[in-house]
N, C-alpha and C. Protein backbone atom coordinates (compact mmCIF):
# COMPACT_ATOMS: atom_id res chain seq x y z
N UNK A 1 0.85 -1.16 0.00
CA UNK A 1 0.00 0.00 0.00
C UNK A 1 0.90 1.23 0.00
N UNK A 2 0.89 1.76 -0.97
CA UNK A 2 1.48 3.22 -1.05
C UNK A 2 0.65 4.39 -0.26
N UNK A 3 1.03 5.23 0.73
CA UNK A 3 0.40 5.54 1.24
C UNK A 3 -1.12 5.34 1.86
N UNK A 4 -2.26 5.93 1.78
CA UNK A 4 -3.86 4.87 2.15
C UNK A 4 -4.37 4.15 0.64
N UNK A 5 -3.10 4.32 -0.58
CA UNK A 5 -3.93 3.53 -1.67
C UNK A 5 -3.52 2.46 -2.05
N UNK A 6 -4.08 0.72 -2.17
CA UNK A 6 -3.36 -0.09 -2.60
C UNK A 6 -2.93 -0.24 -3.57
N UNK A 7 -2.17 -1.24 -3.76
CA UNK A 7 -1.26 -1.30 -4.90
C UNK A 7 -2.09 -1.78 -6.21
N UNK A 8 -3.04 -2.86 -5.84
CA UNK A 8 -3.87 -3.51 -6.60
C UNK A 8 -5.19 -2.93 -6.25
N UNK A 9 -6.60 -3.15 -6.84
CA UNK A 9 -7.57 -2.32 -6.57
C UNK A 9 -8.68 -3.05 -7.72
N UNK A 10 -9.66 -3.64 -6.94
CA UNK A 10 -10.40 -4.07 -8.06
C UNK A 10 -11.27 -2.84 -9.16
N UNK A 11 -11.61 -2.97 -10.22
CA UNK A 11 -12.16 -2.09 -10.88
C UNK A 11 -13.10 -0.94 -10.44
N UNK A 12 -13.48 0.20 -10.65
CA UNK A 12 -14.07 1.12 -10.36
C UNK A 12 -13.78 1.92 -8.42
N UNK A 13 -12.87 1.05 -8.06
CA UNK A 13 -12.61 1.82 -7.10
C UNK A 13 -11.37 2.62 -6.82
N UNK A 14 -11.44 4.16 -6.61
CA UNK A 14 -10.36 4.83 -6.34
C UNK A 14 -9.83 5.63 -5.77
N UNK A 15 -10.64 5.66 -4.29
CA UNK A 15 -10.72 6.46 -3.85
C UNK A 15 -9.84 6.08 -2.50
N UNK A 16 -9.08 6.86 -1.94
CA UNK A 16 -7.63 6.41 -0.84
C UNK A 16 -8.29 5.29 0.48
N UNK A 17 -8.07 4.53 0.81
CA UNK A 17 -8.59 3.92 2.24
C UNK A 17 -8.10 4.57 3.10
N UNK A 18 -8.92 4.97 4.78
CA UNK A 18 -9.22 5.50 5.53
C UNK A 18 -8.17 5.20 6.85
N UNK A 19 -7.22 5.39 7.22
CA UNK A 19 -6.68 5.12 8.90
C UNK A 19 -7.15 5.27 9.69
N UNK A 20 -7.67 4.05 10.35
CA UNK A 20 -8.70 4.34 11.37
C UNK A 20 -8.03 3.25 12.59
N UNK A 21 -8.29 3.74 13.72
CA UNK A 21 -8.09 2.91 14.97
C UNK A 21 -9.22 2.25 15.73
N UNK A 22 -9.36 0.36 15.61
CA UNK A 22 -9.99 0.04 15.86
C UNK A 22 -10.71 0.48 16.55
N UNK A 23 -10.59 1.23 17.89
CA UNK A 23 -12.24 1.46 18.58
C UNK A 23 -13.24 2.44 17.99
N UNK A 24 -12.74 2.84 16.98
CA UNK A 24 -13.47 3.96 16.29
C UNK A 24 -14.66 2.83 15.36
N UNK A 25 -13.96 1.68 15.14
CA UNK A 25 -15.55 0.52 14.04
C UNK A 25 -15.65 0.22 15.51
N UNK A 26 -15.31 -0.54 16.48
CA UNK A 26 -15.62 -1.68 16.91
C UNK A 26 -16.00 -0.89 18.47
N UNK A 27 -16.64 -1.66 19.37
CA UNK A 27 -16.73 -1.24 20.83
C UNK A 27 -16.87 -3.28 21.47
N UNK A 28 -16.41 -2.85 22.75
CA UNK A 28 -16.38 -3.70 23.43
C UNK A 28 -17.95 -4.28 23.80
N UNK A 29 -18.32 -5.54 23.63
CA UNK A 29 -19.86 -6.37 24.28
C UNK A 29 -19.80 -7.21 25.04
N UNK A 30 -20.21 -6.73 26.36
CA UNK A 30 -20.17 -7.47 27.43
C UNK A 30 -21.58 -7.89 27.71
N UNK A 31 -23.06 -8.27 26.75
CA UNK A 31 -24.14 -8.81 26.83
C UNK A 31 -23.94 -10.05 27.20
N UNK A 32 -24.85 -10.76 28.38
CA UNK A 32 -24.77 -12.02 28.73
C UNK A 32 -25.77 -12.69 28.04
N UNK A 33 -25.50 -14.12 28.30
CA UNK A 33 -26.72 -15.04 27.93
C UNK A 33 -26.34 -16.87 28.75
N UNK A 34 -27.27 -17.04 28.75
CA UNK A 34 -27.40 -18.84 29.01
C UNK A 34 -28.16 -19.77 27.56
N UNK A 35 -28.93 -18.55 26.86
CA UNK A 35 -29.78 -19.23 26.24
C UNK A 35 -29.65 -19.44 25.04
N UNK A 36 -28.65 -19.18 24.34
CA UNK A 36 -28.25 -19.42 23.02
C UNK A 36 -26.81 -20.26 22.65
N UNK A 37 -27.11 -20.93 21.71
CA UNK A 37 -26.14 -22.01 20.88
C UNK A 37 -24.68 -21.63 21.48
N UNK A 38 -23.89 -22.52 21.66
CA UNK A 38 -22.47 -22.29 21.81
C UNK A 38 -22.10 -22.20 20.54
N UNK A 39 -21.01 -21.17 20.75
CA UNK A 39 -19.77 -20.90 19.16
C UNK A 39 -18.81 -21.25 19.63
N UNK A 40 -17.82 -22.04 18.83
CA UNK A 40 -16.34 -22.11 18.92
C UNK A 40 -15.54 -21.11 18.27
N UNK A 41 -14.30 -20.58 18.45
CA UNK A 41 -13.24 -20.05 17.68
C UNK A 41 -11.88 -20.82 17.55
N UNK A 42 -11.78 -20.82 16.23
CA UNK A 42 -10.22 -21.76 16.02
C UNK A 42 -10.16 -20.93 14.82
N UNK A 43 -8.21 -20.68 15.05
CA UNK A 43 -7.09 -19.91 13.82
C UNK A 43 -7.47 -20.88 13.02
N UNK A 44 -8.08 -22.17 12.92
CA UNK A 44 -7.97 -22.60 11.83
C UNK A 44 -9.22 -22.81 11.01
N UNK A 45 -10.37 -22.43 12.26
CA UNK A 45 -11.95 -22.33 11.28
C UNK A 45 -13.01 -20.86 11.38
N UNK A 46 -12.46 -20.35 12.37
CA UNK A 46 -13.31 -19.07 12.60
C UNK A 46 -14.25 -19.90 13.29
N UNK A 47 -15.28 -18.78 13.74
CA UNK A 47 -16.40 -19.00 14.13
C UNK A 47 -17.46 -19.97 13.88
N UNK A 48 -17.93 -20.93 14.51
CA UNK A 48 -18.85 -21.78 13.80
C UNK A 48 -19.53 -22.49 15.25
N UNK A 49 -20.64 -23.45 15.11
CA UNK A 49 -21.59 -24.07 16.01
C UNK A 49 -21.01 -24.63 16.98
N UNK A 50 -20.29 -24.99 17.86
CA UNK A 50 -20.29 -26.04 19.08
C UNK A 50 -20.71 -27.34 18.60
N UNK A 51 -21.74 -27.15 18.42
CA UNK A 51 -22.05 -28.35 17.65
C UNK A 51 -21.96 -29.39 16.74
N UNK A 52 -21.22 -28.39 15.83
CA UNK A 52 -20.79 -29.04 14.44
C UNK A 52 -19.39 -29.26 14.59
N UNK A 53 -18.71 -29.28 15.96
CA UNK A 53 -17.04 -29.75 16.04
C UNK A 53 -16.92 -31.37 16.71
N UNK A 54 -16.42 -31.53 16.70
CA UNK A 54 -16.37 -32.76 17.47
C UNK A 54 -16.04 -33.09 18.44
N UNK A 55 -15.53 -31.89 18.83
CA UNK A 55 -14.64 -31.52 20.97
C UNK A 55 -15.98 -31.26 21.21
N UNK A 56 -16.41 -32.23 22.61
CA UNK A 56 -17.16 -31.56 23.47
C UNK A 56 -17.10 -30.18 24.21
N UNK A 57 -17.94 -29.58 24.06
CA UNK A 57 -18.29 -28.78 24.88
C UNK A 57 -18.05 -29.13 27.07
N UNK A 58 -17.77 -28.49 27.85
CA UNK A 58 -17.75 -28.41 28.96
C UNK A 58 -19.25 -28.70 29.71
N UNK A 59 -19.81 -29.80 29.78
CA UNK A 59 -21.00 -30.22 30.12
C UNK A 59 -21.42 -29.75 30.88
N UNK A 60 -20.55 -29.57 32.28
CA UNK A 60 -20.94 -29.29 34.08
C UNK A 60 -20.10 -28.02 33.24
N UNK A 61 -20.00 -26.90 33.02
CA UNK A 61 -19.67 -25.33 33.36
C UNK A 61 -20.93 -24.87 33.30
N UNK A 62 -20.76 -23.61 33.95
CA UNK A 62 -22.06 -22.86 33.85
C UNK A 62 -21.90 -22.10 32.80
N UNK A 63 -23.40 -21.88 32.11
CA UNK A 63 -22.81 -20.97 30.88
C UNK A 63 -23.61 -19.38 31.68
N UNK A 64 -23.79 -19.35 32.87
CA UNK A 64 -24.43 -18.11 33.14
C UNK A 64 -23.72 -16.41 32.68
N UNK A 65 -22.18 -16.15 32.66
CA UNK A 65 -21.44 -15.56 32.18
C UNK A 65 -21.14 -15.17 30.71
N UNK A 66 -21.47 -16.26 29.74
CA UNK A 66 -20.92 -16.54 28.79
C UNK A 66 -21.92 -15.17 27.79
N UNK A 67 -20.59 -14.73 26.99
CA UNK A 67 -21.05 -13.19 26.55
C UNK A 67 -21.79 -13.45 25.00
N UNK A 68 -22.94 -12.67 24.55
CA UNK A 68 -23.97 -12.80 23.52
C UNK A 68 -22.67 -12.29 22.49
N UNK A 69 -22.70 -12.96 21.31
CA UNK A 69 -22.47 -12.99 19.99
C UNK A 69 -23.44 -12.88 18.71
N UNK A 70 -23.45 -11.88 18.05
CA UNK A 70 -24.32 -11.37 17.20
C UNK A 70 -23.56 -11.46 15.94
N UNK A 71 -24.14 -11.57 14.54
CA UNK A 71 -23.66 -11.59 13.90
C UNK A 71 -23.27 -10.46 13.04
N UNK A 72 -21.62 -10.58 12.48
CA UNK A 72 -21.04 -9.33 12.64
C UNK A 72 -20.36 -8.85 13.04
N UNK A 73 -20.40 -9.14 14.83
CA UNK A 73 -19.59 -9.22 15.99
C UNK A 73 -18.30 -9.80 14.99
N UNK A 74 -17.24 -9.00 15.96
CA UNK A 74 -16.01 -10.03 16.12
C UNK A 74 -15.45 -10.48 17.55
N UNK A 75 -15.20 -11.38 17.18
CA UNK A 75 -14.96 -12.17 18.56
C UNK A 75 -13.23 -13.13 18.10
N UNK A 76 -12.91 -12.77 19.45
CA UNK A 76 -11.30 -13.14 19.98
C UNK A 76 -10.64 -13.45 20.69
N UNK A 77 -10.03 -14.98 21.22
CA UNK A 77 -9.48 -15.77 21.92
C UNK A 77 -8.37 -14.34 22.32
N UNK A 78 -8.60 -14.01 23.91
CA UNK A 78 -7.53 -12.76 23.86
C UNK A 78 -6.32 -13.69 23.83
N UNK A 79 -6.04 -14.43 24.33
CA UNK A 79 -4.37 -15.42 24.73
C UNK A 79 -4.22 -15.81 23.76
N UNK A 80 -4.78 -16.29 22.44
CA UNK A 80 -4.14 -16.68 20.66
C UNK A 80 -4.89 -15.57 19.90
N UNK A 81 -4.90 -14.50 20.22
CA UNK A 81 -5.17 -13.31 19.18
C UNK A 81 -3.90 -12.83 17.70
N UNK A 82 -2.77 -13.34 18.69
CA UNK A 82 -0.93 -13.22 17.81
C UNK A 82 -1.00 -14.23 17.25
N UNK A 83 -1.99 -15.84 17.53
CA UNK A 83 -1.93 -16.49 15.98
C UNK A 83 -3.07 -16.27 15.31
N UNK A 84 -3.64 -15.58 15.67
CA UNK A 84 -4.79 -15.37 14.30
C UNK A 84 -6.48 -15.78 14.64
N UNK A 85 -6.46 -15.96 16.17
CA UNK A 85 -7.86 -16.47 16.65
C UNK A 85 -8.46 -15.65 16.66
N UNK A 86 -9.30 -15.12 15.51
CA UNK A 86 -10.15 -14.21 15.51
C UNK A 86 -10.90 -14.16 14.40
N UNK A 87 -12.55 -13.94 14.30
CA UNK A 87 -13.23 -13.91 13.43
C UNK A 87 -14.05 -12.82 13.17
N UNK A 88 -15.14 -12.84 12.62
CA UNK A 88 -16.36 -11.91 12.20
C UNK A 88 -17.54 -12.95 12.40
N UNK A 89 -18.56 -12.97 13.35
CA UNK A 89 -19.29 -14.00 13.32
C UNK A 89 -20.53 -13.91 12.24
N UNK A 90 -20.82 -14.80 11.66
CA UNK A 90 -22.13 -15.54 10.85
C UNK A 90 -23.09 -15.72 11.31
N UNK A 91 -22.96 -15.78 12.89
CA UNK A 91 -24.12 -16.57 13.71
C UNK A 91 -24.30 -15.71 14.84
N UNK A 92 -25.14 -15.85 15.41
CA UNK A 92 -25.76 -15.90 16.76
C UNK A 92 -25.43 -17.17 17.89
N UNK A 93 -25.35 -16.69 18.79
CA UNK A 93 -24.50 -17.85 19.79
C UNK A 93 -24.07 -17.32 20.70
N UNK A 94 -22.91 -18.07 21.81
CA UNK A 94 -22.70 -17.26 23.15
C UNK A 94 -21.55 -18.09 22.99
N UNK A 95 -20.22 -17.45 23.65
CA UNK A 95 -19.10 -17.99 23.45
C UNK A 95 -18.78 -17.68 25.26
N UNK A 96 -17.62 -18.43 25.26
CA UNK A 96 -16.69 -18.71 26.89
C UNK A 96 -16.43 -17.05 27.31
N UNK A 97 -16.61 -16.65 28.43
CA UNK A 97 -16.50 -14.98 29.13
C UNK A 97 -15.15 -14.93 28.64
N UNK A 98 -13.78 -15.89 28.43
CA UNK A 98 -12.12 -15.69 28.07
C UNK A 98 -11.86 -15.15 26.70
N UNK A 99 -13.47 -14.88 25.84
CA UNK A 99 -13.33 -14.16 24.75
C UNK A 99 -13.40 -12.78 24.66
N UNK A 100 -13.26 -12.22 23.96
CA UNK A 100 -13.38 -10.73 23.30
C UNK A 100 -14.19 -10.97 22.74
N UNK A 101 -15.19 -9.99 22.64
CA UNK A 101 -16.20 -10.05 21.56
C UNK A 101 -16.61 -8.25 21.57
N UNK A 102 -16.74 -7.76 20.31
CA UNK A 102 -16.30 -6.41 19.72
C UNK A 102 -17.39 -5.98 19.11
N UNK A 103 -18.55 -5.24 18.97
CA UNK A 103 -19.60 -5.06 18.21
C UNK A 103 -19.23 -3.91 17.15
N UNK A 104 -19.55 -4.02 16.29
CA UNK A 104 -19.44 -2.93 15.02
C UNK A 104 -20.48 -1.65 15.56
N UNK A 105 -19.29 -0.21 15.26
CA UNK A 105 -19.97 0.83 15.84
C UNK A 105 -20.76 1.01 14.70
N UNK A 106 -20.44 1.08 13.46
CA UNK A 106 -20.88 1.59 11.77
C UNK A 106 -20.65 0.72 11.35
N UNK A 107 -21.40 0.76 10.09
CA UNK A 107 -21.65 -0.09 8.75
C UNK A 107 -20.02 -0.97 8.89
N UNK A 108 -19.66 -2.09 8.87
CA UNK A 108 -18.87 -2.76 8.71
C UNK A 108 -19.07 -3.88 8.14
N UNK A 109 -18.23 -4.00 6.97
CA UNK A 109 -18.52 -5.50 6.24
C UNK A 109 -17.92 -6.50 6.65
N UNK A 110 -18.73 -7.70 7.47
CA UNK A 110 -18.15 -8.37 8.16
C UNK A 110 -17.35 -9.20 7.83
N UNK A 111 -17.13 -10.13 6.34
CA UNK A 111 -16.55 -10.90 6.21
C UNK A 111 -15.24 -10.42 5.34
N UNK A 112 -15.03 -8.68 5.19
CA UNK A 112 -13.95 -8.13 4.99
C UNK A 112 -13.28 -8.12 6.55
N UNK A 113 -13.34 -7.94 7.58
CA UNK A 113 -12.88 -7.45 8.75
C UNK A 113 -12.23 -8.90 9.25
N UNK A 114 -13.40 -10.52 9.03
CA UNK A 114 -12.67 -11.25 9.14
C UNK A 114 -11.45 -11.78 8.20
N UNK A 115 -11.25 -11.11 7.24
CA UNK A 115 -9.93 -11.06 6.53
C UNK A 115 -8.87 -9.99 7.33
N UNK A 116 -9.87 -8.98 7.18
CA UNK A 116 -8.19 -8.09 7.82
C UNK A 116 -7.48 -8.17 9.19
N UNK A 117 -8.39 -8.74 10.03
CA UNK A 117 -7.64 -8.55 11.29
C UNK A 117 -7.22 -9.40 11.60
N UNK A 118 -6.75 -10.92 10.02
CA UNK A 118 -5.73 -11.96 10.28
C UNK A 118 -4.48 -11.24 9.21
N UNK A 119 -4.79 -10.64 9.17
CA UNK A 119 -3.23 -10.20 8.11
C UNK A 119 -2.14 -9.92 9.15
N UNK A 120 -0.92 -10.82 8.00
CA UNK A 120 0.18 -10.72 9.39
C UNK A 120 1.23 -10.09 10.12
N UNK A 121 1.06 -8.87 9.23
CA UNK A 121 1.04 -7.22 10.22
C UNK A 121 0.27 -6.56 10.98
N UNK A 122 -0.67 -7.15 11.23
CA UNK A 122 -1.82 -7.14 12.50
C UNK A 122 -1.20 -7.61 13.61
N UNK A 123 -1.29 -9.34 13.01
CA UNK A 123 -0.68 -10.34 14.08
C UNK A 123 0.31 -9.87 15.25
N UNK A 124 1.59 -9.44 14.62
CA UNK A 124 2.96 -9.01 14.74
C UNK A 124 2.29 -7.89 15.77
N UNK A 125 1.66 -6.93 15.42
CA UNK A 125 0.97 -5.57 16.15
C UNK A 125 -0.03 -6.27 17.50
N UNK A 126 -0.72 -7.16 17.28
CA UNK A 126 -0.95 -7.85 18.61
C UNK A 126 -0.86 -8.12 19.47
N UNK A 127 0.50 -8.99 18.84
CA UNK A 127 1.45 -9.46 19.82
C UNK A 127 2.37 -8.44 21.17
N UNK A 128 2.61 -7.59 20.21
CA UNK A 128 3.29 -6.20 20.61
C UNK A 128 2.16 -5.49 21.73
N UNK A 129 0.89 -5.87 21.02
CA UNK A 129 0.56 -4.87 21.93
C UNK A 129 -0.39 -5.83 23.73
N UNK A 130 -0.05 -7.30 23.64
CA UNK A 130 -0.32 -7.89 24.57
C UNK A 130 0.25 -8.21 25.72
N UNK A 131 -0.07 -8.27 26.87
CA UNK A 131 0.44 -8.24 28.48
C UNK A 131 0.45 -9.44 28.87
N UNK A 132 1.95 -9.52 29.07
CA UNK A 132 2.37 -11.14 29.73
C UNK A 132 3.48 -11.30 29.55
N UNK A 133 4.55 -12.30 30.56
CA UNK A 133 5.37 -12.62 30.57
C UNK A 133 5.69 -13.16 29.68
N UNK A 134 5.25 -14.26 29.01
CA UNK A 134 5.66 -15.12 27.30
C UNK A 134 4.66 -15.24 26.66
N UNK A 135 4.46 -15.54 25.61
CA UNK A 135 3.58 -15.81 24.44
C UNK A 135 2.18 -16.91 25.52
N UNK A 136 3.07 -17.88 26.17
CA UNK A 136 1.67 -18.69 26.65
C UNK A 136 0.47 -17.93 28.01
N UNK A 137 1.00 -16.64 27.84
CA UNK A 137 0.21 -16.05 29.42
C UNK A 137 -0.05 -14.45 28.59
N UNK A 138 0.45 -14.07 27.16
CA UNK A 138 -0.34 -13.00 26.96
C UNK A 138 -1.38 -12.63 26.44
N UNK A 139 -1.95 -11.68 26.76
CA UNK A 139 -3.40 -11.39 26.45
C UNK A 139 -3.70 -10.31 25.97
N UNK A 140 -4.27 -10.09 25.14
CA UNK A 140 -4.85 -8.73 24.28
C UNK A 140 -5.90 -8.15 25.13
N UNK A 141 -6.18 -6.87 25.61
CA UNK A 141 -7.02 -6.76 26.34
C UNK A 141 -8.13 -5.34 25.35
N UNK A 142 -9.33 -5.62 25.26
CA UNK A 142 -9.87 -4.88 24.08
C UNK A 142 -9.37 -3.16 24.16
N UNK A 143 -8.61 -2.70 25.16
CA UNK A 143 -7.82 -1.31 25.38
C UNK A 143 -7.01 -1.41 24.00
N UNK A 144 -6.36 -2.51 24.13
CA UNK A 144 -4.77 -2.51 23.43
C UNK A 144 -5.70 -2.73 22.19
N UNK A 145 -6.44 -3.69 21.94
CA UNK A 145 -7.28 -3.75 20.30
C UNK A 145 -7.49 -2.69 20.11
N UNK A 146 -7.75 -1.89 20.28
CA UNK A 146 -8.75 -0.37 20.13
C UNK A 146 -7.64 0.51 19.83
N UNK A 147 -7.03 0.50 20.19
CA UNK A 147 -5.48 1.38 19.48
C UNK A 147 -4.73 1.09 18.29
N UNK A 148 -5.12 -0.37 18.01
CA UNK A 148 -4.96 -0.79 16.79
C UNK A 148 -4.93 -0.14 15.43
N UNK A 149 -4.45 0.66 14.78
CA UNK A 149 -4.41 1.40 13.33
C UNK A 149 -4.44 0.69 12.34
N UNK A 150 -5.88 0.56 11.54
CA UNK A 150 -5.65 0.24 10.41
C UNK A 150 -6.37 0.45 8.78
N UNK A 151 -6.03 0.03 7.74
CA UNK A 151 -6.53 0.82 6.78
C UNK A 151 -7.85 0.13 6.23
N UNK A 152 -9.05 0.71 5.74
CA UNK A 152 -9.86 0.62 5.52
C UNK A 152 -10.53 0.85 4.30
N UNK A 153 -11.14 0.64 3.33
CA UNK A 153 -11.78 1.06 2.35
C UNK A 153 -13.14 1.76 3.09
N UNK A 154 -12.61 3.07 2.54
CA UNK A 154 -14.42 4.44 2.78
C UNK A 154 -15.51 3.10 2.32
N UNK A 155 -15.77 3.26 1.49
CA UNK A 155 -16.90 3.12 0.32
C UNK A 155 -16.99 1.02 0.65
N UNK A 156 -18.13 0.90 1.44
CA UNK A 156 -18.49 -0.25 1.72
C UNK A 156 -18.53 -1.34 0.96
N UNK A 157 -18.72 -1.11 -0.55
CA UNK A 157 -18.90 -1.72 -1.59
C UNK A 157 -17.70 -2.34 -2.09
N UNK A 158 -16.80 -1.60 -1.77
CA UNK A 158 -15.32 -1.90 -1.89
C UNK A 158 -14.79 -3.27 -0.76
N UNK A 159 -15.36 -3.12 0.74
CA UNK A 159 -15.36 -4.24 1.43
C UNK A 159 -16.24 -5.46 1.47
N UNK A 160 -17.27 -4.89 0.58
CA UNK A 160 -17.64 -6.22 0.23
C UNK A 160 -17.36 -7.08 -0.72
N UNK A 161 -17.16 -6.37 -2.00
CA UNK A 161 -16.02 -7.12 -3.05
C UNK A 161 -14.95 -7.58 -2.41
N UNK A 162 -13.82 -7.48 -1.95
CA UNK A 162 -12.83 -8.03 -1.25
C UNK A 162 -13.65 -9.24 -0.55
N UNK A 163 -14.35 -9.16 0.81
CA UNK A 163 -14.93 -9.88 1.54
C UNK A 163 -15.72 -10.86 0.28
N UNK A 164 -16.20 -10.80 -0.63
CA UNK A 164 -16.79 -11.86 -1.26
C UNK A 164 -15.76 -12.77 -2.18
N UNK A 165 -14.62 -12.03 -2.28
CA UNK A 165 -13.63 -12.71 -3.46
C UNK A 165 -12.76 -13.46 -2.11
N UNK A 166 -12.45 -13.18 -1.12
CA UNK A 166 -12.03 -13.69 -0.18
C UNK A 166 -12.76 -15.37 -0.06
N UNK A 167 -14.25 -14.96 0.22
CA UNK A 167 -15.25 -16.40 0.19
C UNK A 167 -14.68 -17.54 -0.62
N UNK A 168 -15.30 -16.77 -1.59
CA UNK A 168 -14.87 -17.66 -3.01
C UNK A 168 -13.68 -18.65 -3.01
N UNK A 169 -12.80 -17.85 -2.88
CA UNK A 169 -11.32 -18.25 -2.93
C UNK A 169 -11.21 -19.87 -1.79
N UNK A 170 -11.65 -18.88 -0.36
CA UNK A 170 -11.71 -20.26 0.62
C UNK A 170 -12.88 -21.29 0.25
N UNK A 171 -13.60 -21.08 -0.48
CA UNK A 171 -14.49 -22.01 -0.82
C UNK A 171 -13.88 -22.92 -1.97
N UNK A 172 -13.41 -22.49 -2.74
CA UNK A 172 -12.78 -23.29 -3.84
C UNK A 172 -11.78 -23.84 -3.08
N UNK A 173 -10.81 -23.32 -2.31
CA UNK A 173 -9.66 -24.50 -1.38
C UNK A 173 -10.43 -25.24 -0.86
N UNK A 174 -11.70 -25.22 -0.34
CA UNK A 174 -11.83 -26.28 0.51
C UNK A 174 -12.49 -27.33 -0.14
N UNK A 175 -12.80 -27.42 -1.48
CA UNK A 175 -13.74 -27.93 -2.39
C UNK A 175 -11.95 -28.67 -3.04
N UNK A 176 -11.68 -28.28 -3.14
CA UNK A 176 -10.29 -29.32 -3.86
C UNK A 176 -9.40 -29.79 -2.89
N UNK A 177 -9.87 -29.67 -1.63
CA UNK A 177 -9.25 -30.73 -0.47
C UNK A 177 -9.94 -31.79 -0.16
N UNK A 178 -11.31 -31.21 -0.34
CA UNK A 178 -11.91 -32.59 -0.39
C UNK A 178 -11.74 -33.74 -1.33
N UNK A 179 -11.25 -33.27 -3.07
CA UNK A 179 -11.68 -34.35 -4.10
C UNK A 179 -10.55 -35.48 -3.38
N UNK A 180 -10.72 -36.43 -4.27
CA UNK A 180 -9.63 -37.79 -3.44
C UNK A 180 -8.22 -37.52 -4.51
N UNK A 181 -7.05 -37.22 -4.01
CA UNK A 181 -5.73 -37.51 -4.62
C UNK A 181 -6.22 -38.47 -6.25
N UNK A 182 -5.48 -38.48 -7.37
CA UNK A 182 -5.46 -39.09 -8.64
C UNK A 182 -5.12 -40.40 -8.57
């Protein structure tokens, strides 16, 4: 990115992206619930059902704590935020109180945001900006997210193209992992 304009740029857009510091999209959600679906988060699937993983869930915990997830929301393992545990949720659900979960202040395209805030000059900026003695005890605390600087496309239309060619892309990898070897 040369200054706020990228290098590449899909058609008809040209107008500079925006420097913005996360708490300016996002605010902290501390809504409770007992009564809705568990979500998991994994660097390696994002957000998805409890249900549809194959690790049990914590049978005997209480879920009385456990903070509401809306879709949209982003939500974030604070202690693996530096590898990439973080999504944009799809769903509705209630995840473990040891998450972050971030509500969109403005229009935010969600499945652009879950692209950008794994890019791995984020990561690196995470890490940096988390409290703890080593990697296995630090934690992002949504203060340090919120100071976060980063660049944005104005014009929404622009994050949703990205966010949909993004789809695509992981949809076609995961569609040719499945076929069987030749």
């Amino acid at each position: 990115m040369s200054g706020n304009v990228p290098a590449i740029r899909f058609a008809g857009f040209t107008e500079p992206w925006e420097q913005r510091k996360l708490g300016e999209l996002f605010v902290e959600s501390d809504d409770r619930s007992s009564e809705l679906e568990i979500l998991s988060v994994s660097v390696a699937n994002g957000i998805y059902p409890a249900s549809q993983s194959d690790r049990d869930t914590n049978p005997g915990a209480s879920l009385a704590n456990y903070k509401v997830v809306r879709p949209g929301d982003v939500v974030y393992n604070s202690m693996r935020m530096w590898q990439g545990a973080v999504d944009s949720s799809l769903y509705e659900g209630i995840v473990s109180p040891a998450y972050v979960v971030a509500h969109p202040t403005e229009d935010v395209i969600p499945r652009f945001f879950a692209r950008l805030l794994r890019r791995p000059e984020l990561l690196v900026q995470y890490q940096r900006a988390s409290q703890g003695n080593s990697k296995d005890t630090q934690v992002l605390k949504f203060e340090e997210f919120a100071n976060i600087v980063v660049h944005v496309p104005h014009d929404g239309a622009e994050q949703i193209v990205i966010g949909e060619m993004f789809d695509e892309l992981e949809n076609l990898i995961t569609l040719h992992q499945r076929e069987p070897p030749f």
